[in-house]
C-alpha atoms as a PDB file:
ATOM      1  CA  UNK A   1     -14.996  10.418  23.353  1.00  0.00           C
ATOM      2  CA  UNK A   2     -11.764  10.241  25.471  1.00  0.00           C
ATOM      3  CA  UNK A   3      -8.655   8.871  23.444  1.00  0.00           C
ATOM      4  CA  UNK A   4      -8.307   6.098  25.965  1.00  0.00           C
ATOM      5  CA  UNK A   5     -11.972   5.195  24.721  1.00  0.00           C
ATOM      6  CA  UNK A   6     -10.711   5.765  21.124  1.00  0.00           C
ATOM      7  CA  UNK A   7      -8.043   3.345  21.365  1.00  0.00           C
ATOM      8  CA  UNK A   8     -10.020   0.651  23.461  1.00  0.00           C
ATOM      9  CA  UNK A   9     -13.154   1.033  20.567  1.00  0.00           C
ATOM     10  CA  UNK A  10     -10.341   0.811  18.019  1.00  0.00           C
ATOM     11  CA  UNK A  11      -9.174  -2.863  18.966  1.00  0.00           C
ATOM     12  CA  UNK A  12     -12.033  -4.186  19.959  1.00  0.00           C
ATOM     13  CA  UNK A  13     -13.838  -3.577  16.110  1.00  0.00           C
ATOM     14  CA  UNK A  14     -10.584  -5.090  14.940  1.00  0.00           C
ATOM     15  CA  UNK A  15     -12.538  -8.891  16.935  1.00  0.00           C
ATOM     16  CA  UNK A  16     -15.145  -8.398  15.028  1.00  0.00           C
ATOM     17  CA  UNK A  17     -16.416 -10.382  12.498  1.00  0.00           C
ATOM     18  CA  UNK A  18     -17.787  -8.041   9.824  1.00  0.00           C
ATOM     19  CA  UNK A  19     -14.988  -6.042   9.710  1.00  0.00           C
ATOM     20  CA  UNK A  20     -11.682  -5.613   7.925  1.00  0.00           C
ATOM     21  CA  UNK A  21      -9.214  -3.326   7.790  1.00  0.00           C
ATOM     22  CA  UNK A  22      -7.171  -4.756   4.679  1.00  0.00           C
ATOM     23  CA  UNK A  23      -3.065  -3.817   4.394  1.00  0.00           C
ATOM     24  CA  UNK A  24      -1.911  -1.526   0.900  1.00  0.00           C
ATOM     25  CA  UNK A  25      -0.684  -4.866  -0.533  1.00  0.00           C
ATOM     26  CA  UNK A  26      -3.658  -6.949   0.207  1.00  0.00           C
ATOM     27  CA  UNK A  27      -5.516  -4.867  -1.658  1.00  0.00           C
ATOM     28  CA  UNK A  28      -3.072  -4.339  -4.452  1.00  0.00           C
ATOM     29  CA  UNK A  29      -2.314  -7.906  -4.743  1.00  0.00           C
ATOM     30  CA  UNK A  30      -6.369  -8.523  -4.197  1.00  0.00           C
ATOM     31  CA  UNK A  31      -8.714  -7.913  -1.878  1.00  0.00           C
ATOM     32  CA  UNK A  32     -10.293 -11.277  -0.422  1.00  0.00           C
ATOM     33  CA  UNK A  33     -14.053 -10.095  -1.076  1.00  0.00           C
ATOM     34  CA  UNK A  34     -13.339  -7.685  -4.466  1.00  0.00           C
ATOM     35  CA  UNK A  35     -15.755  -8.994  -6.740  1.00  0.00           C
ATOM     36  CA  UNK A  36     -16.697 -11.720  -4.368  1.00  0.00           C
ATOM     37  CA  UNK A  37     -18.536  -9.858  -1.464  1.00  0.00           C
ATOM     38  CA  UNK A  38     -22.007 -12.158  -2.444  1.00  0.00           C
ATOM     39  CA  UNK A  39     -19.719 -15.180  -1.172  1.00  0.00           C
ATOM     40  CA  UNK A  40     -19.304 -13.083   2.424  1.00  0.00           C
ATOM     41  CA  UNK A  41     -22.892 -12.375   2.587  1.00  0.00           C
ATOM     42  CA  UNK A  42     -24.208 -15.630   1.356  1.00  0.00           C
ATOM     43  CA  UNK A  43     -26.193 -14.334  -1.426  1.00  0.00           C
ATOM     44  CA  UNK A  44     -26.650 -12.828  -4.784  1.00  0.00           C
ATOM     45  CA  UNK A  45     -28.428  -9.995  -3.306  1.00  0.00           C
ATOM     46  CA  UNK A  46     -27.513  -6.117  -4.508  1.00  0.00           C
ATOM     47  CA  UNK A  47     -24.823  -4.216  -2.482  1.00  0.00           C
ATOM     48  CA  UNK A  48     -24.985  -0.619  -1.296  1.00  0.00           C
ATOM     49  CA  UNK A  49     -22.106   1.144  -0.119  1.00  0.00           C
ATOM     50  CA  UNK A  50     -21.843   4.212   2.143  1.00  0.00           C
ATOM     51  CA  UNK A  51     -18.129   6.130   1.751  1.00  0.00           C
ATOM     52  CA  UNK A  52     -16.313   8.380   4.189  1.00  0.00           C
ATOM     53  CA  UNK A  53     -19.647   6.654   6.956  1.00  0.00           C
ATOM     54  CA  UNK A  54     -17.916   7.685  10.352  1.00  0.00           C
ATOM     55  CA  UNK A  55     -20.073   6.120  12.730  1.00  0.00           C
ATOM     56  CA  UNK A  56     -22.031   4.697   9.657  1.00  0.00           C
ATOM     57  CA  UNK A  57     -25.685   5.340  10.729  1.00  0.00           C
ATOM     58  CA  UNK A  58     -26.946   5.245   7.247  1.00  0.00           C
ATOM     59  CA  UNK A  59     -25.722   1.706   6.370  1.00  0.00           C
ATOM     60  CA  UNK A  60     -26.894   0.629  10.135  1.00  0.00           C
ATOM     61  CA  UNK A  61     -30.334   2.109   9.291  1.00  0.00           C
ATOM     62  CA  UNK A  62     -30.806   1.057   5.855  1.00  0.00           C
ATOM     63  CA  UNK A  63     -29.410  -2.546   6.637  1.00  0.00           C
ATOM     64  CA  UNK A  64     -32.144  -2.902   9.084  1.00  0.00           C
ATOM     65  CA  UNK A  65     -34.963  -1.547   7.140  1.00  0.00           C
ATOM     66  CA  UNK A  66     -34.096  -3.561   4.086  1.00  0.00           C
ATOM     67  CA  UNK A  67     -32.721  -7.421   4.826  1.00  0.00           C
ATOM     68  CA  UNK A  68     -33.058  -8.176   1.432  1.00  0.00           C
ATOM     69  CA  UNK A  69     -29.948  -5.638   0.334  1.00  0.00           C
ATOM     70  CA  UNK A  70     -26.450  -5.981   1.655  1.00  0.00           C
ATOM     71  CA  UNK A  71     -24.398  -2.891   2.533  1.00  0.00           C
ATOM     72  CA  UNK A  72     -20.996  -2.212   3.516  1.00  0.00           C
ATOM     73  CA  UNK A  73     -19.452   1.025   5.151  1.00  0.00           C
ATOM     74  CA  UNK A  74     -16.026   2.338   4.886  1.00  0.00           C
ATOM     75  CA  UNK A  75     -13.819   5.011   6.205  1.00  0.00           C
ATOM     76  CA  UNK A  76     -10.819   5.465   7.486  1.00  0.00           C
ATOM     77  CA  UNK A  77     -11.262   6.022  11.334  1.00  0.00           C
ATOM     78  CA  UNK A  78     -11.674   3.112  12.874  1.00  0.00           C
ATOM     79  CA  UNK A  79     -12.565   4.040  16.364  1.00  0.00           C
ATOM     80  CA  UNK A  80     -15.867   6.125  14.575  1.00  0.00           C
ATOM     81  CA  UNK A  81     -16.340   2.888  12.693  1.00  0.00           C
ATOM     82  CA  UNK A  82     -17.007   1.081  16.393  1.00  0.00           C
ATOM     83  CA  UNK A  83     -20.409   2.727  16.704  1.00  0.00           C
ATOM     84  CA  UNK A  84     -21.757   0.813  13.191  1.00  0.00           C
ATOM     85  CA  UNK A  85     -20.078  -2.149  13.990  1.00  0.00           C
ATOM     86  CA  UNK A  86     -20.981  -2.663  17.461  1.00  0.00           C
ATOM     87  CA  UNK A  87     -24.657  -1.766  17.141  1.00  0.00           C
ATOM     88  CA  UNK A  88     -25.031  -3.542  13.768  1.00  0.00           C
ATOM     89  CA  UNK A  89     -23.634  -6.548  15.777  1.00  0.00           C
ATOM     90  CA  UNK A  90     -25.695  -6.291  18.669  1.00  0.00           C
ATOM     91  CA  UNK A  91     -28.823  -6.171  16.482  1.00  0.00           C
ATOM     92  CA  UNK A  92     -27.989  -9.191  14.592  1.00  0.00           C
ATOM     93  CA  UNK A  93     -27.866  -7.886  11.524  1.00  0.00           C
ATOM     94  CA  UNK A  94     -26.248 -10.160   8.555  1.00  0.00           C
ATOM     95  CA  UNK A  95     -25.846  -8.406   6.001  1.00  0.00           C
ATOM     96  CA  UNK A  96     -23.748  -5.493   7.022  1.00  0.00           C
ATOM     97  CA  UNK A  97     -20.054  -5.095   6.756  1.00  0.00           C
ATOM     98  CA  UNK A  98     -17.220  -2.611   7.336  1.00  0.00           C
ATOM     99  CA  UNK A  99     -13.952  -1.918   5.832  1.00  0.00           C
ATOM    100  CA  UNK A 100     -11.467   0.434   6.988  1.00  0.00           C
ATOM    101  CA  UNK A 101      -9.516   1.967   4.120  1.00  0.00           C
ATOM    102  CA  UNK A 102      -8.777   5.346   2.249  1.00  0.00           C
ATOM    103  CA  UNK A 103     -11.761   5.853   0.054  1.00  0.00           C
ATOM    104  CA  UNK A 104      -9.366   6.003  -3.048  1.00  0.00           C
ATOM    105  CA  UNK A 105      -8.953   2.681  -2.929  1.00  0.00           C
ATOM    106  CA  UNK A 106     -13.037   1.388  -3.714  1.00  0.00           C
ATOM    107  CA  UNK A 107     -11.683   0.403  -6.935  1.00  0.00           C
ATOM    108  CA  UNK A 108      -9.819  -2.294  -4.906  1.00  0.00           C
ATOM    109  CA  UNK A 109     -12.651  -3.701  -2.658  1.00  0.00           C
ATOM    110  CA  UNK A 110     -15.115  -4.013  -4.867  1.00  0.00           C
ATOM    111  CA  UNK A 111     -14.962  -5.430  -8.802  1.00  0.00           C
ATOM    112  CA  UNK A 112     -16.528  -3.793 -11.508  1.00  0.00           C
ATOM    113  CA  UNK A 113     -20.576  -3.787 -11.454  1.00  0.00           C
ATOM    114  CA  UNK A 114     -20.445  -4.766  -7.913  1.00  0.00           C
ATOM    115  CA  UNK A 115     -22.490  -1.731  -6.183  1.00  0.00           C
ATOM    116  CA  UNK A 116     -25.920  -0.397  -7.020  1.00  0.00           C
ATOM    117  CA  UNK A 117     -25.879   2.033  -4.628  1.00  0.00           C
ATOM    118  CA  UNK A 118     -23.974   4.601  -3.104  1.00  0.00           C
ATOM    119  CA  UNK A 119     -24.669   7.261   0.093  1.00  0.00           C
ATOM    120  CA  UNK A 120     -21.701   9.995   0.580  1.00  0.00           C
ATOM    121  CA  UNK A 121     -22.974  11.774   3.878  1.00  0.00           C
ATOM    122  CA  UNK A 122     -21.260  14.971   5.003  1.00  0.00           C
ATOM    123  CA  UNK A 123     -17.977  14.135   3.621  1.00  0.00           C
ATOM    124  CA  UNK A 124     -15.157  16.151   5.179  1.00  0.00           C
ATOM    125  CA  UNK A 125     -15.198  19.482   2.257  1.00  0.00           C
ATOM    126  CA  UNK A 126     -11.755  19.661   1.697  1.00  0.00           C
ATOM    127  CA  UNK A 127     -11.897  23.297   0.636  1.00  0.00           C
ATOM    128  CA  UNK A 128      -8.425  23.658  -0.195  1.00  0.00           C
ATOM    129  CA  UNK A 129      -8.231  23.722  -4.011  1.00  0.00           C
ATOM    130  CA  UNK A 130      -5.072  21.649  -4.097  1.00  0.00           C
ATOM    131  CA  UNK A 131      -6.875  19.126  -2.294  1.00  0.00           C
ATOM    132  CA  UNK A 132     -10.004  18.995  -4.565  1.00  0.00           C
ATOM    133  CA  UNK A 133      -8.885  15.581  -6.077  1.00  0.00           C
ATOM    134  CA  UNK A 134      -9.404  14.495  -2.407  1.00  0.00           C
ATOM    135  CA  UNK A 135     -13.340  15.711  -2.286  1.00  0.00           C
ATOM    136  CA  UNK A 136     -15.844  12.400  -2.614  1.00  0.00           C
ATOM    137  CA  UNK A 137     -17.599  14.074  -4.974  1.00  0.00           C
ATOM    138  CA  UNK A 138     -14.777  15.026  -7.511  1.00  0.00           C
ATOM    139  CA  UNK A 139     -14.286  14.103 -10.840  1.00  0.00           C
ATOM    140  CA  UNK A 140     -11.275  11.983  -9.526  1.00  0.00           C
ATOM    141  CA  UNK A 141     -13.759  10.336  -7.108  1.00  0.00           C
ATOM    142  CA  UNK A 142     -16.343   9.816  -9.494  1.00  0.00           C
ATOM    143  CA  UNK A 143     -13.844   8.173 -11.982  1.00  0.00           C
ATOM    144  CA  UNK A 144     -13.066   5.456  -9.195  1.00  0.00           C
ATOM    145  CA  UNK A 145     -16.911   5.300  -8.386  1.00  0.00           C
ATOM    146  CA  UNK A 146     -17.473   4.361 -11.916  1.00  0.00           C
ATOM    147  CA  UNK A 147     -15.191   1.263 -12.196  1.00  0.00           C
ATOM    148  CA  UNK A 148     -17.501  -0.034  -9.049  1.00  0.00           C
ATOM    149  CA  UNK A 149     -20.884   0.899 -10.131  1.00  0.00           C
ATOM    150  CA  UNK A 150     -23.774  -1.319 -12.318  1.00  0.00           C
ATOM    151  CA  UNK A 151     -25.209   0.157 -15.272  1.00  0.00           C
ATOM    152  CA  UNK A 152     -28.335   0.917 -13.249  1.00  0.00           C
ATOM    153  CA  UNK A 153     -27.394   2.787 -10.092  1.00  0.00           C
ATOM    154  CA  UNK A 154     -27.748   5.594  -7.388  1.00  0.00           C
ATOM    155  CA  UNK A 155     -25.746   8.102  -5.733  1.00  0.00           C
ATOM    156  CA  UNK A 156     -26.986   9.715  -2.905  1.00  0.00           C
ATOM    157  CA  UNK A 157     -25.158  12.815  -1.422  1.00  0.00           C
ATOM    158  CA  UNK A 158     -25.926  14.633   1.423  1.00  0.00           C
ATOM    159  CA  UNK A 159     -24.431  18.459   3.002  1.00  0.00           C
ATOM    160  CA  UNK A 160     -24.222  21.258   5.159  1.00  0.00           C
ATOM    161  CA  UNK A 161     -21.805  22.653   3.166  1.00  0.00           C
ATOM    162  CA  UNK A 162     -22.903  24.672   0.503  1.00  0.00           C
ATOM    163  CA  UNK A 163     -20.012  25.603  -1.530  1.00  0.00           C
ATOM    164  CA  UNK A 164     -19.196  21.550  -1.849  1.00  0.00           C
ATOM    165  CA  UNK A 165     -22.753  21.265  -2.809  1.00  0.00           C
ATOM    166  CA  UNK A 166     -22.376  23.793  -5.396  1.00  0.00           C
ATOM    167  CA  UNK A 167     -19.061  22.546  -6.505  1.00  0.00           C
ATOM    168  CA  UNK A 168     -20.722  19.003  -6.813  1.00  0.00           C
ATOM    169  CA  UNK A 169     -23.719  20.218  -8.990  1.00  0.00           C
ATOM    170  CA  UNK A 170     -21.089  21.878 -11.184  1.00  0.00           C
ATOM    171  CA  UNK A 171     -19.031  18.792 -11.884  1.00  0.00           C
ATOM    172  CA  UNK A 172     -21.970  16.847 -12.789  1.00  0.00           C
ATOM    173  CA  UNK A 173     -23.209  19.716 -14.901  1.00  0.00           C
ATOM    174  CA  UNK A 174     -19.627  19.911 -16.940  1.00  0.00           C
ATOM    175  CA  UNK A 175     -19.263  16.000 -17.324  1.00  0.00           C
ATOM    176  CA  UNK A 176     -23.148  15.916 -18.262  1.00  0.00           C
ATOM    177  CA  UNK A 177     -24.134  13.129 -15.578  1.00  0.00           C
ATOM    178  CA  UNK A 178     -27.880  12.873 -14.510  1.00  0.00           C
ATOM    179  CA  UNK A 179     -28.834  14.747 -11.724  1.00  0.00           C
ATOM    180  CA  UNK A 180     -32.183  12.919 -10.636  1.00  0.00           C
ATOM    181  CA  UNK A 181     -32.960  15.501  -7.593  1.00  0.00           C
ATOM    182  CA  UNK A 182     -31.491  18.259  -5.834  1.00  0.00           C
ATOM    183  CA  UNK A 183     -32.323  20.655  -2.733  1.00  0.00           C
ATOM    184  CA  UNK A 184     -30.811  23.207  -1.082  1.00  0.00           C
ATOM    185  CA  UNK A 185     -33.187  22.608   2.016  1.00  0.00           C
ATOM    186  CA  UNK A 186     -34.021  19.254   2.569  1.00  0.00           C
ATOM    187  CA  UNK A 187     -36.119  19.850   5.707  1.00  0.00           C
ATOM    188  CA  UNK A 188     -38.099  22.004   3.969  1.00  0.00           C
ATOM    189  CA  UNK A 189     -38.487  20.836   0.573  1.00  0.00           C
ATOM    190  CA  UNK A 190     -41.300  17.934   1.085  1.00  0.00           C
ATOM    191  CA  UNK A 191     -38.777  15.473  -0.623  1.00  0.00           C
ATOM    192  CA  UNK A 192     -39.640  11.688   1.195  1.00  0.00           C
ATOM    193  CA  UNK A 193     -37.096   9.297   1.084  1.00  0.00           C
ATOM    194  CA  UNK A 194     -34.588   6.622   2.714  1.00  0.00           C
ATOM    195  CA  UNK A 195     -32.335  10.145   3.643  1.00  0.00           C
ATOM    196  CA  UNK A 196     -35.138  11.478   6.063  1.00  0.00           C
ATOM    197  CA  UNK A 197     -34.534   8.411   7.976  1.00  0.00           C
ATOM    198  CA  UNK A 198     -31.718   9.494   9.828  1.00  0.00           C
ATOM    199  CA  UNK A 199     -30.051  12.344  11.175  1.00  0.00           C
ATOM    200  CA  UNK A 200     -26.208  11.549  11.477  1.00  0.00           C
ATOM    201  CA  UNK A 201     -24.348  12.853  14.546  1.00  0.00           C
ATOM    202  CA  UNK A 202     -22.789  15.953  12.961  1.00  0.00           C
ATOM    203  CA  UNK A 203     -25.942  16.689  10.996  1.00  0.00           C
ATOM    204  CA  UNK A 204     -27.702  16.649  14.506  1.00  0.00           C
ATOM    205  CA  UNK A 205     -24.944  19.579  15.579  1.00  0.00           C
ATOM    206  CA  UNK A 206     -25.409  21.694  11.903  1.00  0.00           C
ATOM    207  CA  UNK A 207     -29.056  21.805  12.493  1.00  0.00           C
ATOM    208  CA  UNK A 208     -28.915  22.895  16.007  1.00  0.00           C
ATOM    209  CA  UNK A 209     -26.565  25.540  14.533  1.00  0.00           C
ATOM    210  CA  UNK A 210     -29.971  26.708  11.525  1.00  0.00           C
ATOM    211  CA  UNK A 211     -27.823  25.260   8.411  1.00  0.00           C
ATOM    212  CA  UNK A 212     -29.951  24.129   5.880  1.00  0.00           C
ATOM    213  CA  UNK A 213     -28.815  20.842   4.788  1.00  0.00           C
ATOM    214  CA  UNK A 214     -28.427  19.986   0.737  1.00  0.00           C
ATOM    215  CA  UNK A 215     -29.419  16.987  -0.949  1.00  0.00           C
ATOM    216  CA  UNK A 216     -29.136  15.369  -4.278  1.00  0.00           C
ATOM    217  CA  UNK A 217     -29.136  12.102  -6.560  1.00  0.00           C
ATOM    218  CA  UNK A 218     -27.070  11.510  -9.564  1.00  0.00           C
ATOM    219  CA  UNK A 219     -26.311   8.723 -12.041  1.00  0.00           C
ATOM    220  CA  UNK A 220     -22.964   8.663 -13.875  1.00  0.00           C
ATOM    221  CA  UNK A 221     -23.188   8.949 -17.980  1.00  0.00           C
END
């Protein structure tokens, strides 16, 4: 995509509306929808959330196949954000939303027990240790993930990159959370599930390139 598209995708998502992009003091001083999304969607009904989404095809995908769930997508980059938003729009869809922030800050969208669910699809690796608080899958992360989550939830996480993978499994092994399911080779494993459903952009590009692609659920003690 050309910058000049960027920029032009970047305002126009800013129209639409099932999207937000909330200031640092809105959501210090509190968030419109934090603990009060069910009044946006118009119902009671469970909400899944899908961090770091990019062009969000899982929340698209999942919001389509299941009406009776809401879900909302966030990430930073707005302009990748378009592709959710536009489509999502263009389909009719009502119970999707988007919300452009720093993933730190779930704690300050959403109130506590307010997600079921959440997907973290091929989140950037940081592989620099002294950005390893910065990793979705961290115990840093996790921590902010937990002030979000119901007692009965799902995390979904999904890889090319097997050292993060590793990494991930090893956190949830030292703070003792349930890991549900885990493969090293999705594509090959037989698993069935909502994650076969799509095949993100990048994930298209990493299996052109023969990378197996990891996969696992957890629950937080």
């Amino acid at each position: 995509m050309s910058k000049k598209n960027k920029l032009i995708h970047f305002e126009e998502v800013k129209s639409y509306p099932h999207f937000f992009e909330p200031v640092y003091s809105e959501l210090v001083t509190g968030f419109q929808y934090k603990g009060n999304w069910n009044s946006f969607f118009g119902n009671n009904n469970p909400v899944t959330i899908e961090v770091g989404c990019g062009k969000a095809e899982y929340s698209f995908y999942l919001a389509g196949k299941y009406p009776e769930r809401n879900f909302v997508a966030l990430d930073i980059k707005g302009a990748r954000m378009w592709r959710g938003a536009h489509d999502s729009l263009k389909a009719g869809l009502k119970n999707i939303a988007f919300v452009r922030t720093h993933i730190q800050m779930v704690p300050s969208v959403f109130g506590p027990g307010e997600v079921s669910e959440i997907w973290i699809p091929f989140p950037d690796p940081q592989p620099q240790l002294s950005r390893e608080k910065k990793r979705l899958t961290s115990s840093t992360m996790l921590n902010r993930y937990r002030q979000i989550l119901a007692s009965d939830h799902l995390i979904h996480f999904k890889t090319d990159n097997r050292p993060l993978f590793d990494y991930t499994l090893d956190v949830i092994s030292q703070e003792k959370h349930k890991l549900l399911y885990h493969t090293f080779d999705l594509y090959n494993s037989g698993f069935d599930g909502d994650v076969n459903g799509v095949r993100t952009f990048y994930e298209k590009q990493f299996l052109v390139k023969g990378l197996d692609i990891n996969y696992l659920q957890m629950k937080l003690r």
